[in-house]
N, C-alpha and C. Protein backbone atom coordinates (compact mmCIF):
# COMPACT_ATOMS: atom_id res chain seq x y z
N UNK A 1 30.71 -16.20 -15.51
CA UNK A 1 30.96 -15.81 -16.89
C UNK A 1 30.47 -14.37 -17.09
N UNK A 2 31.54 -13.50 -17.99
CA UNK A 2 30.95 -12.38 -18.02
C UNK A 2 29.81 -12.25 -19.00
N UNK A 3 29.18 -10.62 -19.48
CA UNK A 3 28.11 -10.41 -19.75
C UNK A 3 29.30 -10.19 -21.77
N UNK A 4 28.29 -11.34 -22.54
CA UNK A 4 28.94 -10.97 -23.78
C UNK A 4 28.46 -9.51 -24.37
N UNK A 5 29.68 -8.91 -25.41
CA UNK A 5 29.49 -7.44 -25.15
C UNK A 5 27.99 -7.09 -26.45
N UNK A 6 27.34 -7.78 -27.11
CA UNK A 6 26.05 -6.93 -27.62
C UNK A 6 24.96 -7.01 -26.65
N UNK A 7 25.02 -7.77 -25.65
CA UNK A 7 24.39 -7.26 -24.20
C UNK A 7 24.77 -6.99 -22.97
N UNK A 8 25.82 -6.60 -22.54
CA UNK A 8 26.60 -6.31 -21.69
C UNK A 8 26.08 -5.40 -20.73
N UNK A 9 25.27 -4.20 -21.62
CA UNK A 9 24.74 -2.76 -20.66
C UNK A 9 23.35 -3.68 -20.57
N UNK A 10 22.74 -4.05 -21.21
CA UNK A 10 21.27 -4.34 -21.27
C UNK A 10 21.34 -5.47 -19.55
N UNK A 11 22.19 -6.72 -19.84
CA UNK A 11 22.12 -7.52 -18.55
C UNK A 11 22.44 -6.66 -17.42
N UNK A 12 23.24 -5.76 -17.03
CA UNK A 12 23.98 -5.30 -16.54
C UNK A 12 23.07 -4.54 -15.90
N UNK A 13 22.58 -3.05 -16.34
CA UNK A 13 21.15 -2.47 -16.16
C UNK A 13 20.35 -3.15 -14.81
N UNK A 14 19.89 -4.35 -16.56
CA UNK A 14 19.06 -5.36 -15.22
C UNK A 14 19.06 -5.87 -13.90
N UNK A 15 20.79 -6.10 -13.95
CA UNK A 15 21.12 -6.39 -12.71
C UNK A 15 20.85 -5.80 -11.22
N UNK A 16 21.51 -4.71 -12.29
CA UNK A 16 22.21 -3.08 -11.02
C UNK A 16 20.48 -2.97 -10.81
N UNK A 17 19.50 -2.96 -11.42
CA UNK A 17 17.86 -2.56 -11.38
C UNK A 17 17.91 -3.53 -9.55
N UNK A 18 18.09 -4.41 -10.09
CA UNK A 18 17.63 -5.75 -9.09
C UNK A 18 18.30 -5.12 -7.44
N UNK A 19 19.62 -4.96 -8.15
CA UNK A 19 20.37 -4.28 -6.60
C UNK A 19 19.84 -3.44 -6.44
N UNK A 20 19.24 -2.35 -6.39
CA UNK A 20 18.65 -0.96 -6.22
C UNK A 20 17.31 -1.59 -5.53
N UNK A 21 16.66 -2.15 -6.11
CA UNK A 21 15.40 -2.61 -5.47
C UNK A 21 15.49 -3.47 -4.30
N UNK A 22 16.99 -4.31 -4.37
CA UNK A 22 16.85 -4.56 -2.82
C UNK A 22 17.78 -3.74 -1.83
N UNK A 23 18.21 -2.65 -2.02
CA UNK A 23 18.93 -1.85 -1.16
C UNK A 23 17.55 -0.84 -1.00
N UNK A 24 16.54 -0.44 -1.48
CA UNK A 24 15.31 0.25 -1.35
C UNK A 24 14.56 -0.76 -0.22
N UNK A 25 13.98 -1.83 -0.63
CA UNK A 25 13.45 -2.61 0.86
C UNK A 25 14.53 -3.31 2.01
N UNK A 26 15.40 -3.01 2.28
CA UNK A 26 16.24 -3.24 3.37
C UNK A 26 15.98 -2.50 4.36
N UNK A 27 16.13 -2.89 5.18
CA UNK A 27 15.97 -2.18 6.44
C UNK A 27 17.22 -1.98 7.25
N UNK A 28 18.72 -2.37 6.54
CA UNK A 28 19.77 -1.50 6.74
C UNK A 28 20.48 -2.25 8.08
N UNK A 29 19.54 -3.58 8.36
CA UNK A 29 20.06 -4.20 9.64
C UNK A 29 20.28 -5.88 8.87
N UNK A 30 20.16 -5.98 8.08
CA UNK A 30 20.38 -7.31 7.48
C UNK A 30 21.87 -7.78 7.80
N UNK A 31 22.15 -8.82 8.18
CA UNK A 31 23.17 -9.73 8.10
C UNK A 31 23.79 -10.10 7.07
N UNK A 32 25.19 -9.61 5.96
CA UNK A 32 24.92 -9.92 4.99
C UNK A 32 26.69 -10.84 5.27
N UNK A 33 27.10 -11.14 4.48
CA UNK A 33 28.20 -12.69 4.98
C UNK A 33 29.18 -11.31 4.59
N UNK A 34 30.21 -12.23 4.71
CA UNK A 34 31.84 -11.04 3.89
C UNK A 34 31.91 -10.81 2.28
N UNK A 35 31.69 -12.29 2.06
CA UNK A 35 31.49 -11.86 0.52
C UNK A 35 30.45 -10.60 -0.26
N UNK A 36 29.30 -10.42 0.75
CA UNK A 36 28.40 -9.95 0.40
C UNK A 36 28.93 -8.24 0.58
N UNK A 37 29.18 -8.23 1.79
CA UNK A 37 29.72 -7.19 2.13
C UNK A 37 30.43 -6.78 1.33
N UNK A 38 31.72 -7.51 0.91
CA UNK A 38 32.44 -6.92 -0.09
C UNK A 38 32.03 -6.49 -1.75
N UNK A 39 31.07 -7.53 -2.21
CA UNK A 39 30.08 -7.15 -3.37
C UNK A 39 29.49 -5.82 -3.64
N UNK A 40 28.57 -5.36 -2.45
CA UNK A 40 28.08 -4.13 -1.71
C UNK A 40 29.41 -2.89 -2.06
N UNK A 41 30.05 -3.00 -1.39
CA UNK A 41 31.38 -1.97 -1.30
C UNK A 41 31.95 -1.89 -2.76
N UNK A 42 31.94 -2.82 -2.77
CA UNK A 42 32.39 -2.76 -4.83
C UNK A 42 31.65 -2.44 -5.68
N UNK A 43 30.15 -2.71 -5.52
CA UNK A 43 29.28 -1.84 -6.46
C UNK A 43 29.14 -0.37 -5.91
N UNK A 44 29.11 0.27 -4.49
CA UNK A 44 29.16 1.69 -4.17
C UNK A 44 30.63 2.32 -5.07
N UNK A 45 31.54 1.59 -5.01
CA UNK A 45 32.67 1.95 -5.54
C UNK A 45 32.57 2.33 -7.12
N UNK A 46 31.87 1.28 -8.48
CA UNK A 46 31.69 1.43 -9.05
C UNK A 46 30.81 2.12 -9.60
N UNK A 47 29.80 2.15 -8.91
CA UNK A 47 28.91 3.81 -9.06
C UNK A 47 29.41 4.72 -9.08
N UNK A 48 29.89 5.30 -8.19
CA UNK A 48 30.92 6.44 -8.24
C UNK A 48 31.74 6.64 -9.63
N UNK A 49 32.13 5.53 -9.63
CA UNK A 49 33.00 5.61 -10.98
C UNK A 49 32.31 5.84 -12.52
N UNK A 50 31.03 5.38 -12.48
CA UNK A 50 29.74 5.30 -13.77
C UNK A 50 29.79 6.92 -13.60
N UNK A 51 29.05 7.29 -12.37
CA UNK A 51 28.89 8.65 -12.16
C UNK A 51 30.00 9.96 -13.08
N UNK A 52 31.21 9.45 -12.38
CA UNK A 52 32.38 9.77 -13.09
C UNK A 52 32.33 9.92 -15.02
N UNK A 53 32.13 8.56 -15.30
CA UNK A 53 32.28 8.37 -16.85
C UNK A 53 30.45 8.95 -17.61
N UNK A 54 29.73 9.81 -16.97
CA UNK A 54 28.44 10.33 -17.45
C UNK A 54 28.59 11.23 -18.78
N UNK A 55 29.61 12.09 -18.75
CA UNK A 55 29.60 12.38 -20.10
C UNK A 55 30.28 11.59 -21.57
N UNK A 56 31.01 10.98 -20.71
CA UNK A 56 31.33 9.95 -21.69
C UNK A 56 30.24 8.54 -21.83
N UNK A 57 29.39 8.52 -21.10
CA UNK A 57 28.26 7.40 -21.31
C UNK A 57 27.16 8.53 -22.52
N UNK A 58 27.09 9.55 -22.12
CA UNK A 58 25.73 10.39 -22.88
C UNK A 58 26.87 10.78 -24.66
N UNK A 59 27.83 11.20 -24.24
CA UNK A 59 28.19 10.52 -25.71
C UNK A 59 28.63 9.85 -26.76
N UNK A 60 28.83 8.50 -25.90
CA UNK A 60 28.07 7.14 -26.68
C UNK A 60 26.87 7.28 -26.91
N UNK A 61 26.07 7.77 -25.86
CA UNK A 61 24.36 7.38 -26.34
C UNK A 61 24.03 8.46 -27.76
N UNK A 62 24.73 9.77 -27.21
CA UNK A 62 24.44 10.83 -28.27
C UNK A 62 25.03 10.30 -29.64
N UNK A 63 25.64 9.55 -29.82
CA UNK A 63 26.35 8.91 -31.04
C UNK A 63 25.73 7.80 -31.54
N UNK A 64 25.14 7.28 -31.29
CA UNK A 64 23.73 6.30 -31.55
C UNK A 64 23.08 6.22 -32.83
N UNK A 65 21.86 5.82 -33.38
CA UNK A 65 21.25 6.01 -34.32
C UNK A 65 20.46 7.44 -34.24
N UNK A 66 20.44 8.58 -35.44
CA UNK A 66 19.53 9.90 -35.22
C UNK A 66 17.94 9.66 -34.40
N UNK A 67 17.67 8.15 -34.56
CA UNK A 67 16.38 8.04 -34.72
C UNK A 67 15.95 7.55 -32.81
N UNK A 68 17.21 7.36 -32.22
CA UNK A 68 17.22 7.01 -30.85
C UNK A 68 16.93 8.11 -30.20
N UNK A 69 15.85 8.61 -29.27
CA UNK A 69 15.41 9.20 -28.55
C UNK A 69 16.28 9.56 -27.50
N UNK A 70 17.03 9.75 -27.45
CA UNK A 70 18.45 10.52 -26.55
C UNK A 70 17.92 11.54 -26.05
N UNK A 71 17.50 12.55 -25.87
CA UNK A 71 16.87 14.04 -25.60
C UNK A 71 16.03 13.12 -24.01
N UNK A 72 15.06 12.69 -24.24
CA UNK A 72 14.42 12.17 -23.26
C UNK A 72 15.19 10.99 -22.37
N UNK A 73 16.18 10.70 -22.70
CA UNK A 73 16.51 9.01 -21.61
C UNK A 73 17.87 10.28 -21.22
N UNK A 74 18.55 11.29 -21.82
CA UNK A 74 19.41 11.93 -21.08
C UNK A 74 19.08 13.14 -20.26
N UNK A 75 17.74 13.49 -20.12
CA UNK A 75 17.45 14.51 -19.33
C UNK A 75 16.88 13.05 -18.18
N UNK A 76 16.20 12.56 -18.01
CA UNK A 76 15.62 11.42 -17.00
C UNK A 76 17.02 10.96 -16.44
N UNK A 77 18.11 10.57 -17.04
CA UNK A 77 19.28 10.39 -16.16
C UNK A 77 20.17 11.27 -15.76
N UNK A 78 20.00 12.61 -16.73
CA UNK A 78 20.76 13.65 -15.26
C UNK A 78 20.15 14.63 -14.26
N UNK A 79 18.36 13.94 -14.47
CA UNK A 79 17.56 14.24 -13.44
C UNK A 79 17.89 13.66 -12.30
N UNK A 80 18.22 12.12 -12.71
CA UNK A 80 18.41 11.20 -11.45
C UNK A 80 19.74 11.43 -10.71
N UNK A 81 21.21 12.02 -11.53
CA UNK A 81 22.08 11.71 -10.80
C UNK A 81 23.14 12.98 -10.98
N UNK A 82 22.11 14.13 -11.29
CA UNK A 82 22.99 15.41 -10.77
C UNK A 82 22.09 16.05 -10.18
């Protein structure tokens, strides 16, 4: 079942958090099945593509409430991914 959409980024986040933390302790020799493999390849794929949609993610965020701290969560993410 998908992620319903007033939490959609929030689960989602969480998720992608979870994958990151285990592609960080891997040791890059793991056995992973086909399905897995293909999971893997489809989230590298979709990164790329997030990467892609960054100015259009920062202005949604920039469009937000005045009172949302945007200045700080958009310099920390195009620290991380430019």
């Amino acid at each position: 079942m998908g992620n319903m959409s007033y939490c959609r980024y929030e689960n989602t986040a969480k998720d992608l958090q979870d994958v990151v933390e285990a592609l960080h302790n891997s040791d890059c020799g793991e056995t992973l099945s086909e399905y897995e493999q293909q999971g893997l390849y489809e989230i590298l794929d979709l990164a790329y593509e997030v990467i892609g949609l960054a100015d259009k993610i920062e202005n949604i965020i920039e469009n937000q409430d005045e009172n949302y701290n945007t200045n700080r969560i958009l310099t920390d993410i195009n620290d991380r991914i430019r």
